[in-house]
C-alpha atoms as a PDB file:
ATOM      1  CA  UNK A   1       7.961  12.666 101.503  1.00  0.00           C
ATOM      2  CA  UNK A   2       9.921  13.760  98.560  1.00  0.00           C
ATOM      3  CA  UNK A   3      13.125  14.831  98.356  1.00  0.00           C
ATOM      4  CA  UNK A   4      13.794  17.464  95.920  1.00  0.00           C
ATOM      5  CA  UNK A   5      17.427  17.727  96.474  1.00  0.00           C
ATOM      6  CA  UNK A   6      17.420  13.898  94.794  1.00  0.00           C
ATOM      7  CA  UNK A   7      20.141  13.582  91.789  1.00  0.00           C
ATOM      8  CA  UNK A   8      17.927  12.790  88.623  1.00  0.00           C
ATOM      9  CA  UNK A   9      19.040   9.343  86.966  1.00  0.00           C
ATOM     10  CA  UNK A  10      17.843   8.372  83.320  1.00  0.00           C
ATOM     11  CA  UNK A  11      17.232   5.053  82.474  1.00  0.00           C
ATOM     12  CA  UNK A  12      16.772   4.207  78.899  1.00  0.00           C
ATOM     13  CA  UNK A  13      16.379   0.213  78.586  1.00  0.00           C
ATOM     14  CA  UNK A  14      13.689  -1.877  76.604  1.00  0.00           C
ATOM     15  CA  UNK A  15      13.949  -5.027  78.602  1.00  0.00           C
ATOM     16  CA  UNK A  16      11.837  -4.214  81.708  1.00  0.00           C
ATOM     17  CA  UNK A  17      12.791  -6.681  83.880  1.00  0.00           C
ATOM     18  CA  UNK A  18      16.075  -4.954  83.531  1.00  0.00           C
ATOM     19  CA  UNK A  19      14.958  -1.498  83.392  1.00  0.00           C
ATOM     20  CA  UNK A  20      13.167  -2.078  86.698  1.00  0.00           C
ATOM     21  CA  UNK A  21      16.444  -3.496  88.257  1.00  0.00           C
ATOM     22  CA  UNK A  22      17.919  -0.821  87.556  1.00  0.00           C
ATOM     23  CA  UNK A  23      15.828   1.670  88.950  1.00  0.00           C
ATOM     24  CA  UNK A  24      14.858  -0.617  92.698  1.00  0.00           C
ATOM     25  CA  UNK A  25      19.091  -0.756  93.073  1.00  0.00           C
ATOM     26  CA  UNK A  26      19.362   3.022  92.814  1.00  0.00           C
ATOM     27  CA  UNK A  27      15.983   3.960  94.130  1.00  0.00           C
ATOM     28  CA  UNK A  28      17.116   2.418  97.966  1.00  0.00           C
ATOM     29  CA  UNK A  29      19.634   4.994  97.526  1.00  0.00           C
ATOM     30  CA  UNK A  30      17.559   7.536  97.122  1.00  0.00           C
ATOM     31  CA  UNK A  31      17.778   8.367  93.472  1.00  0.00           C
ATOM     32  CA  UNK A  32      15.174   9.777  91.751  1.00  0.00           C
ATOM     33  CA  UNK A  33      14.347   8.049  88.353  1.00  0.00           C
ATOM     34  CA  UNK A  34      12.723   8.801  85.489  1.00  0.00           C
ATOM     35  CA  UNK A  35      11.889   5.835  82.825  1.00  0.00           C
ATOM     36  CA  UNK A  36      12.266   5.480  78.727  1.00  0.00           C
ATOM     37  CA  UNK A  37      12.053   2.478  76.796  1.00  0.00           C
ATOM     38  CA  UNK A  38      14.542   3.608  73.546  1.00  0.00           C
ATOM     39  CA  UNK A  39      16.878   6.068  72.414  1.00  0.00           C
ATOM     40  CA  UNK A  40      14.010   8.525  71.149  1.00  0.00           C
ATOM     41  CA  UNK A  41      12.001   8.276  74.243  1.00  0.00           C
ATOM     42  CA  UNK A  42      15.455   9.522  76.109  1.00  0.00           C
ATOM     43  CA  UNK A  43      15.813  12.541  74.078  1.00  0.00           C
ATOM     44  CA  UNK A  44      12.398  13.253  74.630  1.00  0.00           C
ATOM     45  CA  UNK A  45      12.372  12.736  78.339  1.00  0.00           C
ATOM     46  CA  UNK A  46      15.756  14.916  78.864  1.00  0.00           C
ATOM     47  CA  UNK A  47      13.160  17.547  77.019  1.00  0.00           C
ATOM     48  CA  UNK A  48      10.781  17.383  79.700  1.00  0.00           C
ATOM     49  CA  UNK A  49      12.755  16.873  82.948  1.00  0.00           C
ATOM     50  CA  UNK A  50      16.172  18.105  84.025  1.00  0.00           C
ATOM     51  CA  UNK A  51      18.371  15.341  84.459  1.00  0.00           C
ATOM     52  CA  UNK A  52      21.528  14.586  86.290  1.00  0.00           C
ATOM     53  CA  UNK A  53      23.115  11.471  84.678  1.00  0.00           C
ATOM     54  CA  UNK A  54      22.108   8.833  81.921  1.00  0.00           C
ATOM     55  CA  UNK A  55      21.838   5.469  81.728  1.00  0.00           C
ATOM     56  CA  UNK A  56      20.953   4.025  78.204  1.00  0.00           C
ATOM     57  CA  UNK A  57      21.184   0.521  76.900  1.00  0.00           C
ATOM     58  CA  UNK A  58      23.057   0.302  73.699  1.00  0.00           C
ATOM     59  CA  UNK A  59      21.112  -2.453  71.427  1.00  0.00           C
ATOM     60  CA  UNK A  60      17.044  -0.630  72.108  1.00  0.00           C
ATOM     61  CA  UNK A  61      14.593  -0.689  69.502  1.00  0.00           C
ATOM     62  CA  UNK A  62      13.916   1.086  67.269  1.00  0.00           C
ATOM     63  CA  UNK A  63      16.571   3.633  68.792  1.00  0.00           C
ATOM     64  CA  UNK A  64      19.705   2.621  70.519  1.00  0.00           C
ATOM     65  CA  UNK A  65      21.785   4.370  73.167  1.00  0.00           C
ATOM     66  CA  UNK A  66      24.541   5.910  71.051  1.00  0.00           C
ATOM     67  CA  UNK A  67      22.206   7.830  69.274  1.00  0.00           C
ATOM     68  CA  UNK A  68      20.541   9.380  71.813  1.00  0.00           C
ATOM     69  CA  UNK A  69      24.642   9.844  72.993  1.00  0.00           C
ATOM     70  CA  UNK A  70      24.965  11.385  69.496  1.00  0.00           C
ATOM     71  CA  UNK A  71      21.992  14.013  69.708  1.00  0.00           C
ATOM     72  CA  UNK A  72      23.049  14.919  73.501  1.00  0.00           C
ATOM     73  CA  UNK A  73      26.705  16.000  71.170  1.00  0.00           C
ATOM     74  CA  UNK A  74      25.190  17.255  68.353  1.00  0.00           C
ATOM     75  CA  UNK A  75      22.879  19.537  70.849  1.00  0.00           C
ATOM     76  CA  UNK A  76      25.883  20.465  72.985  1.00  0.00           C
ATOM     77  CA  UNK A  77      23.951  18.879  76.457  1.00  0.00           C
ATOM     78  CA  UNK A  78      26.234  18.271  79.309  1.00  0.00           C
ATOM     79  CA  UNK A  79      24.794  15.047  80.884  1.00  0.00           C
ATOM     80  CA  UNK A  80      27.295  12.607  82.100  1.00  0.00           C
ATOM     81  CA  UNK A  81      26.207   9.550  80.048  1.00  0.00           C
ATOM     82  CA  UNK A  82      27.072   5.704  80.633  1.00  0.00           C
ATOM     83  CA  UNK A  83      26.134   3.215  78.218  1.00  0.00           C
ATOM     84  CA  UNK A  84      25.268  -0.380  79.142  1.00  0.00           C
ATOM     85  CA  UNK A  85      25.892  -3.083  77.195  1.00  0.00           C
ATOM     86  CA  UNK A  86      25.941  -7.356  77.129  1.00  0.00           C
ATOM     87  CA  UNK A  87      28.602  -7.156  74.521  1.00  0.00           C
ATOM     88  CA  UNK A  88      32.246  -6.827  75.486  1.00  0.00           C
ATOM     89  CA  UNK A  89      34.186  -5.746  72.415  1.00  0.00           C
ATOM     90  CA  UNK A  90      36.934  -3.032  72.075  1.00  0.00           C
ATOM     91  CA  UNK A  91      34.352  -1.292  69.076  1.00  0.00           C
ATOM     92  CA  UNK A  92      32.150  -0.747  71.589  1.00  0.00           C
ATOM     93  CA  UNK A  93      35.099   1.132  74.016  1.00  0.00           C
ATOM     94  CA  UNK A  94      35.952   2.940  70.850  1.00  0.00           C
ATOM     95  CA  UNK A  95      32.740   4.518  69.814  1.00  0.00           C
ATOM     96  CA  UNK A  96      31.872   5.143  73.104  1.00  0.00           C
ATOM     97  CA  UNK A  97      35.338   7.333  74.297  1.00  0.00           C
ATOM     98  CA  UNK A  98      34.726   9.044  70.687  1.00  0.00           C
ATOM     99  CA  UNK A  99      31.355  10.125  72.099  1.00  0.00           C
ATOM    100  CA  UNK A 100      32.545  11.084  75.572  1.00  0.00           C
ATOM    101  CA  UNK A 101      31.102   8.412  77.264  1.00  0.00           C
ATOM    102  CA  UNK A 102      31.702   8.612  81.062  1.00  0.00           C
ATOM    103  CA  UNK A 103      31.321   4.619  81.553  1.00  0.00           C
ATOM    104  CA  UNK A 104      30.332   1.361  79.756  1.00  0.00           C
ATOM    105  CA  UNK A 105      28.712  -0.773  82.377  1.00  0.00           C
ATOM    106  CA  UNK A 106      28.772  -4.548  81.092  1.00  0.00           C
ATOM    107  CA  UNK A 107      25.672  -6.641  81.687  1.00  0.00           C
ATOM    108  CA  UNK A 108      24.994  -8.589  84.240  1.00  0.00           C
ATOM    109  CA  UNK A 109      25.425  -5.406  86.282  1.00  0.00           C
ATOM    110  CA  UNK A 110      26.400  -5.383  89.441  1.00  0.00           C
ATOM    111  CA  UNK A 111      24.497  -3.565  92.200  1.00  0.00           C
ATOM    112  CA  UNK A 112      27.109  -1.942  93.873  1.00  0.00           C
ATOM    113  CA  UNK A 113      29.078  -1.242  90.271  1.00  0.00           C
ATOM    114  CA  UNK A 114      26.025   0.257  89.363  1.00  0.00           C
ATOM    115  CA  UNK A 115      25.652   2.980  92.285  1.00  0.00           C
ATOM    116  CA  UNK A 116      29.445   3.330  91.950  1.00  0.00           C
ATOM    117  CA  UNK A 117      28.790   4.408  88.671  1.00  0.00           C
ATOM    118  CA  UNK A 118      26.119   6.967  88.849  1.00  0.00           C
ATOM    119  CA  UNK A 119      28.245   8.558  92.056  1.00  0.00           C
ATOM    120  CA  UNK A 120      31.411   8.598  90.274  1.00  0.00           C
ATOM    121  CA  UNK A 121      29.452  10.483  87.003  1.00  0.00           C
ATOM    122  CA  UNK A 122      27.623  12.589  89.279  1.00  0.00           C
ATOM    123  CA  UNK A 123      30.735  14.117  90.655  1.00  0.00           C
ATOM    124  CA  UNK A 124      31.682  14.674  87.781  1.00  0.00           C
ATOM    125  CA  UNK A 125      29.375  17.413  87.281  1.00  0.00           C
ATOM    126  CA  UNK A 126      30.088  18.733  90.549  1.00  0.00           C
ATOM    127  CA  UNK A 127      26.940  16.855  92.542  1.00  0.00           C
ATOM    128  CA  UNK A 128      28.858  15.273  95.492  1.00  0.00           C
ATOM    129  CA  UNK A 129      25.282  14.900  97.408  1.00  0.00           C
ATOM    130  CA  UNK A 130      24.796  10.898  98.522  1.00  0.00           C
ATOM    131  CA  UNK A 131      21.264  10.840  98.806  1.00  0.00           C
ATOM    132  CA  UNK A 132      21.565   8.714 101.752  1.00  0.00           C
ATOM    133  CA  UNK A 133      24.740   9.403 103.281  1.00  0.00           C
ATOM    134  CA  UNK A 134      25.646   5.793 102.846  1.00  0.00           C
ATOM    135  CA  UNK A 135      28.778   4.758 101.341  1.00  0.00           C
ATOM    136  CA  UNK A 136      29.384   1.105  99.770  1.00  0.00           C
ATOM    137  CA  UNK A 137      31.553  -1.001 101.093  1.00  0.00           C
ATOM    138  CA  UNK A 138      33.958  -3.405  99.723  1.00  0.00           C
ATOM    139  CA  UNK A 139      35.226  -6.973 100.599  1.00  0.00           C
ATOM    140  CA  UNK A 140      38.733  -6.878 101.338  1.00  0.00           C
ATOM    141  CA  UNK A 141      41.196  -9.812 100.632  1.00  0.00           C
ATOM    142  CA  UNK A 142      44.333 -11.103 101.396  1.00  0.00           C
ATOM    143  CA  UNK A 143      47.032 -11.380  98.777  1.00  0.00           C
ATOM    144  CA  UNK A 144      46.364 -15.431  98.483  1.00  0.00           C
ATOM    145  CA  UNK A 145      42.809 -15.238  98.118  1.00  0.00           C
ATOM    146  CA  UNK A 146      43.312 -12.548  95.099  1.00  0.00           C
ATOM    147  CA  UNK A 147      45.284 -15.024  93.948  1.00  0.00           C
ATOM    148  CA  UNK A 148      43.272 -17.969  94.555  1.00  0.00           C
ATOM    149  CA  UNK A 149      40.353 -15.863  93.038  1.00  0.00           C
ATOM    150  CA  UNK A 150      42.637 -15.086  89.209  1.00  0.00           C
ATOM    151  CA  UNK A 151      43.355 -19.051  89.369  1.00  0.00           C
ATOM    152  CA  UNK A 152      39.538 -19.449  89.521  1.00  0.00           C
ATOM    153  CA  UNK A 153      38.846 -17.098  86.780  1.00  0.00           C
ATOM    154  CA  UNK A 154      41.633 -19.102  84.694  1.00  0.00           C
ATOM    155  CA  UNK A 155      40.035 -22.404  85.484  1.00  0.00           C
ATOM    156  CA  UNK A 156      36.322 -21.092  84.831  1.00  0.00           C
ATOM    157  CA  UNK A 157      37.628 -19.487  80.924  1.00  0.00           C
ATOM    158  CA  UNK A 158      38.959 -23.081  79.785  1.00  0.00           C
ATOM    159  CA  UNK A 159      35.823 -24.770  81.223  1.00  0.00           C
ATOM    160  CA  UNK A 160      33.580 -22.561  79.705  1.00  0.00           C
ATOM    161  CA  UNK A 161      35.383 -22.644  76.203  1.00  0.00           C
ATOM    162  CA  UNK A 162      35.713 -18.859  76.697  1.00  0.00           C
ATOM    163  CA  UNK A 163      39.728 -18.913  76.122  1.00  0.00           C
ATOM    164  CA  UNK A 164      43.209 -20.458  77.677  1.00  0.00           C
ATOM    165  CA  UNK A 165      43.717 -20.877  81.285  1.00  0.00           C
ATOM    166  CA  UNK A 166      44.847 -17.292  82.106  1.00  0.00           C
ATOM    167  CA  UNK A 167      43.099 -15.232  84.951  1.00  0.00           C
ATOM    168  CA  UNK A 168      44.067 -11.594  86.743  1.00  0.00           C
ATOM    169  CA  UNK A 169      42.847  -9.260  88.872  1.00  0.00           C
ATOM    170  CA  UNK A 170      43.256  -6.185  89.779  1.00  0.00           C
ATOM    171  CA  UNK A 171      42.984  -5.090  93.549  1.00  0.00           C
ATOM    172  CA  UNK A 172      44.113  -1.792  95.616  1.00  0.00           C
ATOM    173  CA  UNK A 173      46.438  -1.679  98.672  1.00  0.00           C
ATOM    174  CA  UNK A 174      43.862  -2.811 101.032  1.00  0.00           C
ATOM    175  CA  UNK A 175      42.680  -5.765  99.519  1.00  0.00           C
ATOM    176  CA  UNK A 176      40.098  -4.420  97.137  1.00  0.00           C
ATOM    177  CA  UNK A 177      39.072  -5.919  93.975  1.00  0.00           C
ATOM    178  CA  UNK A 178      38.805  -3.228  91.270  1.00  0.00           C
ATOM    179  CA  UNK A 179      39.174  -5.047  88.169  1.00  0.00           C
ATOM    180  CA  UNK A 180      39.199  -8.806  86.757  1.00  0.00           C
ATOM    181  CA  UNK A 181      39.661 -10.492  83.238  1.00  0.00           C
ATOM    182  CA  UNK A 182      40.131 -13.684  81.380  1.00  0.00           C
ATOM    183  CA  UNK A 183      42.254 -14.212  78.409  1.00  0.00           C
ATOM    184  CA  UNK A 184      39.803 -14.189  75.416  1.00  0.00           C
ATOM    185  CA  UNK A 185      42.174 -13.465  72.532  1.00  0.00           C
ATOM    186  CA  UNK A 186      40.361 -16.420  70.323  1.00  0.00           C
ATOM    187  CA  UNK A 187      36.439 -16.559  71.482  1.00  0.00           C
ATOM    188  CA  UNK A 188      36.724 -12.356  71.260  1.00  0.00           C
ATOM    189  CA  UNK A 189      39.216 -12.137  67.743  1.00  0.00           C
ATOM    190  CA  UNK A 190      40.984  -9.688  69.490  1.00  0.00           C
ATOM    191  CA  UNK A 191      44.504 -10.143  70.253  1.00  0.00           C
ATOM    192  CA  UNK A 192      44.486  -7.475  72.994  1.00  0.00           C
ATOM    193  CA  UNK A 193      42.136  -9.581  75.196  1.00  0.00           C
ATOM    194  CA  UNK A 194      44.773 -10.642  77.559  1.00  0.00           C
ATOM    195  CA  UNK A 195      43.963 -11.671  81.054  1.00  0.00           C
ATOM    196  CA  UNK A 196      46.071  -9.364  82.300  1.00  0.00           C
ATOM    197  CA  UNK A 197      45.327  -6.794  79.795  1.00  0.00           C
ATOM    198  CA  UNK A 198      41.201  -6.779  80.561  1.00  0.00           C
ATOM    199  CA  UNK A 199      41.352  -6.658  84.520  1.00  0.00           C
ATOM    200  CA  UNK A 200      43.578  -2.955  84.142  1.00  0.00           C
ATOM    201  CA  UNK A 201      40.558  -1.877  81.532  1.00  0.00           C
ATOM    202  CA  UNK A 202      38.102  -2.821  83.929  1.00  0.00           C
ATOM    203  CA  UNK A 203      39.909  -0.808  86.800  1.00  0.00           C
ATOM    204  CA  UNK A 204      40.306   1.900  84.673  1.00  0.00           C
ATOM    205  CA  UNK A 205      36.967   2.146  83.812  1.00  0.00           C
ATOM    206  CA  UNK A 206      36.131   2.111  86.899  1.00  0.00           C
ATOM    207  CA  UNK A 207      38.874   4.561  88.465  1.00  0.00           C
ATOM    208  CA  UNK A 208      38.284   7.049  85.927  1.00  0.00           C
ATOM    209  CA  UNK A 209      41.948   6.914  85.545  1.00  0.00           C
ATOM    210  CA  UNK A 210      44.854   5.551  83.717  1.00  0.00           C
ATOM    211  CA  UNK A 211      47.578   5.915  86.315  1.00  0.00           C
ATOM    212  CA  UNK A 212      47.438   2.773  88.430  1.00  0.00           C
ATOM    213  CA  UNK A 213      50.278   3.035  90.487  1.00  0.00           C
ATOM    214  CA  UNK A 214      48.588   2.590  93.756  1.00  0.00           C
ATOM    215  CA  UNK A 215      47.068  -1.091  92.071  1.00  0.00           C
ATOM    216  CA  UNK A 216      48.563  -4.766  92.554  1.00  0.00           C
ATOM    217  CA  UNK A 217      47.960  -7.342  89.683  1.00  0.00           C
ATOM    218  CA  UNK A 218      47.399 -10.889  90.659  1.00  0.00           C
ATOM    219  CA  UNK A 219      48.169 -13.579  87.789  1.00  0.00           C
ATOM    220  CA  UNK A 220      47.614 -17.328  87.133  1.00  0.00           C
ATOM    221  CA  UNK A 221      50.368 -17.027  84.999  1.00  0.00           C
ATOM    222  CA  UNK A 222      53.521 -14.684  84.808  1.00  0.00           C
ATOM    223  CA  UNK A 223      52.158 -11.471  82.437  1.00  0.00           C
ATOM    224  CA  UNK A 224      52.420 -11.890  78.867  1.00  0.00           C
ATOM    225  CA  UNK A 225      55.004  -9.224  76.818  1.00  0.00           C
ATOM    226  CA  UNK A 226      52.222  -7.209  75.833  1.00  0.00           C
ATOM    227  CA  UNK A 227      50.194  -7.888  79.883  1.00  0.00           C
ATOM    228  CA  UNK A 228      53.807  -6.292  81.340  1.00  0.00           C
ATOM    229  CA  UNK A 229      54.474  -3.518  78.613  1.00  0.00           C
ATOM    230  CA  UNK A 230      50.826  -2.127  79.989  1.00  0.00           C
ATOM    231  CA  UNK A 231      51.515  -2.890  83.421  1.00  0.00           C
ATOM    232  CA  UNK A 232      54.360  -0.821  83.016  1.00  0.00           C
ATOM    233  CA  UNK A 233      52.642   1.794  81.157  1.00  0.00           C
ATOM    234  CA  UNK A 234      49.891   2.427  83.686  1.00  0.00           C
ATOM    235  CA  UNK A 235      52.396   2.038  86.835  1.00  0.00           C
ATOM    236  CA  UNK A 236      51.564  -0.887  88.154  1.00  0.00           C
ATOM    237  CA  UNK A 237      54.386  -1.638  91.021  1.00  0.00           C
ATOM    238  CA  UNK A 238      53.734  -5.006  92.123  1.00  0.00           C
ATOM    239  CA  UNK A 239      53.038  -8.121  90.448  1.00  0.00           C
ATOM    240  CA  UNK A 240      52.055 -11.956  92.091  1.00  0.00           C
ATOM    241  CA  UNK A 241      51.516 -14.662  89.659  1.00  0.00           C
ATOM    242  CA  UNK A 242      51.296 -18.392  90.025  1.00  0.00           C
ATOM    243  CA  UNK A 243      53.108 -20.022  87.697  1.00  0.00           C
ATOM    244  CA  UNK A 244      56.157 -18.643  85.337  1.00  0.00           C
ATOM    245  CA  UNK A 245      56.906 -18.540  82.215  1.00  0.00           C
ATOM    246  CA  UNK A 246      59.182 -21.940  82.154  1.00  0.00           C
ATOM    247  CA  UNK A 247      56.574 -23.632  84.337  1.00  0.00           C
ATOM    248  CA  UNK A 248      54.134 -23.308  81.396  1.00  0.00           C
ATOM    249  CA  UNK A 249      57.061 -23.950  78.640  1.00  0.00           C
ATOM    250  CA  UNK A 250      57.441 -27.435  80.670  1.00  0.00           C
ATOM    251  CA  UNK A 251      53.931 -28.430  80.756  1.00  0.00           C
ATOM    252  CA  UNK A 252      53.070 -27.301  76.874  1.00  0.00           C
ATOM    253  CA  UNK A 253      56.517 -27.883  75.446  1.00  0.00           C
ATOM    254  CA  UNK A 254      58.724 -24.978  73.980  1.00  0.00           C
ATOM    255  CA  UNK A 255      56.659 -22.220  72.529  1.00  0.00           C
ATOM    256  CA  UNK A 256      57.502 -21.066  69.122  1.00  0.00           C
ATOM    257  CA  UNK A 257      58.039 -16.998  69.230  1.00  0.00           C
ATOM    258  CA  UNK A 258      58.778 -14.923  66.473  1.00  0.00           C
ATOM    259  CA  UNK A 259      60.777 -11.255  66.498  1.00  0.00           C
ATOM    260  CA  UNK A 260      60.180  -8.529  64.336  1.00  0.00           C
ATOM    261  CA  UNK A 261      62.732  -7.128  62.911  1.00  0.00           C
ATOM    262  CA  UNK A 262      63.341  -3.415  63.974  1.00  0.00           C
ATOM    263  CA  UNK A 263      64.574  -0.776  61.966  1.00  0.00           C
ATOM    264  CA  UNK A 264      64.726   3.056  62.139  1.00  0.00           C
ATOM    265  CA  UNK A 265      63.273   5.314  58.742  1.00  0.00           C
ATOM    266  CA  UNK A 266      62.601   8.615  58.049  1.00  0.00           C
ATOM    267  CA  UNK A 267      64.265   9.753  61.421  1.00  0.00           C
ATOM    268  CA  UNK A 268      64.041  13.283  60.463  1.00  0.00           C
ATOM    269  CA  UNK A 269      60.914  13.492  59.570  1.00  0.00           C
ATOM    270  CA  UNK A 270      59.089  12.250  62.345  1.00  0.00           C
ATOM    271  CA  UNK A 271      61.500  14.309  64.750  1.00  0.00           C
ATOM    272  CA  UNK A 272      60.134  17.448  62.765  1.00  0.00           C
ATOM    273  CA  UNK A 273      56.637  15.788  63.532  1.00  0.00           C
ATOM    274  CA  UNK A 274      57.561  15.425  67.425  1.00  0.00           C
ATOM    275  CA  UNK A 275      59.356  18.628  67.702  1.00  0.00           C
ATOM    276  CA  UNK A 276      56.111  20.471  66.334  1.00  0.00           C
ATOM    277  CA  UNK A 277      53.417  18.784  68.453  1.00  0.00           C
ATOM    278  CA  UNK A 278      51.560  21.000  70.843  1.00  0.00           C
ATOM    279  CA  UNK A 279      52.583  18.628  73.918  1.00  0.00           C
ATOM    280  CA  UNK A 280      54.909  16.028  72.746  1.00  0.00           C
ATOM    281  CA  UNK A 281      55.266  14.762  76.328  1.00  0.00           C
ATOM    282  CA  UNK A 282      51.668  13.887  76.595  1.00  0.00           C
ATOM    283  CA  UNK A 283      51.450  10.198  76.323  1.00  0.00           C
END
């Protein structure tokens, strides 16, 4: 028996294995799926069936996922979109919030991240029907195994020549992991890429929002300047870590830090500029 009340999910991916995947995780949900192989075949399937939400692999051939992303703008078609990708670069983040991307969803994909996804874009259209009144549940941890699980990711980024031996993650008040990340400032040329740094992106991302206050970060090593200036910024309260910044200093020797020098120019103008923005509160 079918079940016409069903939300609609696209999936545009070339590799079939993956494709298929895709489609058996959400399908035991009760999803209803429709298939296409490359960005073309997506525009043409969203031609000839309504559809709820969009998933569509970035690097398709001949036809990847931002341009079918780009025709649904161009067109003015409200589909909640989330593009899924192996690659893990801030170009890709980029593009994708200049499109209006709901979600990037980073290969290997994770069942339950998966159906978390398609939920949270669903709602966002205003379809808050589970197919299966089933909601997915969540390990919970204690503070020492969150801990015990950023020392891990640390330990796994040197061995796998990935980056230093810096771990997070990012967890709620119960014990739930919502984000994770390993420093990978040199094997991703991006000096952004700190530990700390990728775990609030992920939970973010995930979230749907950049207000975090409710979040607790878990460190292998006290947050870098730039890790605490965005814990700060996204109201992160409390903060574990493992070891500190002079338990590091002793084991690698004094680290050589530079300041930049700070000065103040053209004061007026940019008050002018402030003064005269529509909502210069809105950071």
């Amino acid at each position: 028996m079918t079940n016409n009340n069903a939300i609609t999910v696209l999936i545009a991916e070339d590799n079939d294995v993956s494709r298929e995947m895709m489609a058996g995780i959400l399908q035991t949900k009760g999803y209803k799926i429709i298939h296409a192989t490359d960005g073309d075949s997506a525009i043409q399937k969203i031609k000839e069936h309504k559809v709820d939400v969009a998933l569509v692999d970035i690097n398709m051939a001949p036809t990847g996922g931002f341009e079918f992303v780009k025709y649904l703008v161009v067109k003015n078609i409200k589909i909640p979109v989330a593009v899924v990708t192996g690659m893990d670069t801030s170009d890709i983040l980029m593009e994708a919030n200049a499109l209006g991307v709901l979600q990037v969803i980073h290969k290997p994909i994770k069942p339950e991240r998966l159906i978390q996804s398609v939920q949270r874009m669903a709602r966002s259209v205003g379809l808050n029907y589970d197919p299966l009144g089933v909601e997915s549940r969540e390990s919970a941890f204690s503070h020492e195994q969150l801990m015990k699980r950023a020392i891990e990711i640390a330990e796994k980024n040197v061995n796998t020549n990935r980056g230093g031996p810096y771990g997070a993650v990012l967890a709620n008040e119960s014990g739930k992991i919502l984000g994770e990340g390993a420093n990978g400032i040199k094997s991703r040329i991006d000096p952004m890429a700190h530990a700390e740094v990728m775990a609030i992106r992920q939970a973010a991302e995930r979230l749907g929002a950049t207000s975090l206050d409710e979040c607790i970060m878990y460190c292998s090593s006290q947050p870098t300047q730039i890790g605490q200036a965005l814990i700060e910024s996204v109201g992160i309260k409390k903060v574990y870590y493992g070891l500190s910044n002079e338990d590091v200093s002793a084991i690698r020797g004094k680290a050589i830090t530079s300041k930049p020098v700070l000065e103040q120019l053209c004061k007026d103008e940019a008050l002018e500029m402030f003064k005269a923005a529509k909502r210069p509160d809105a950071e």
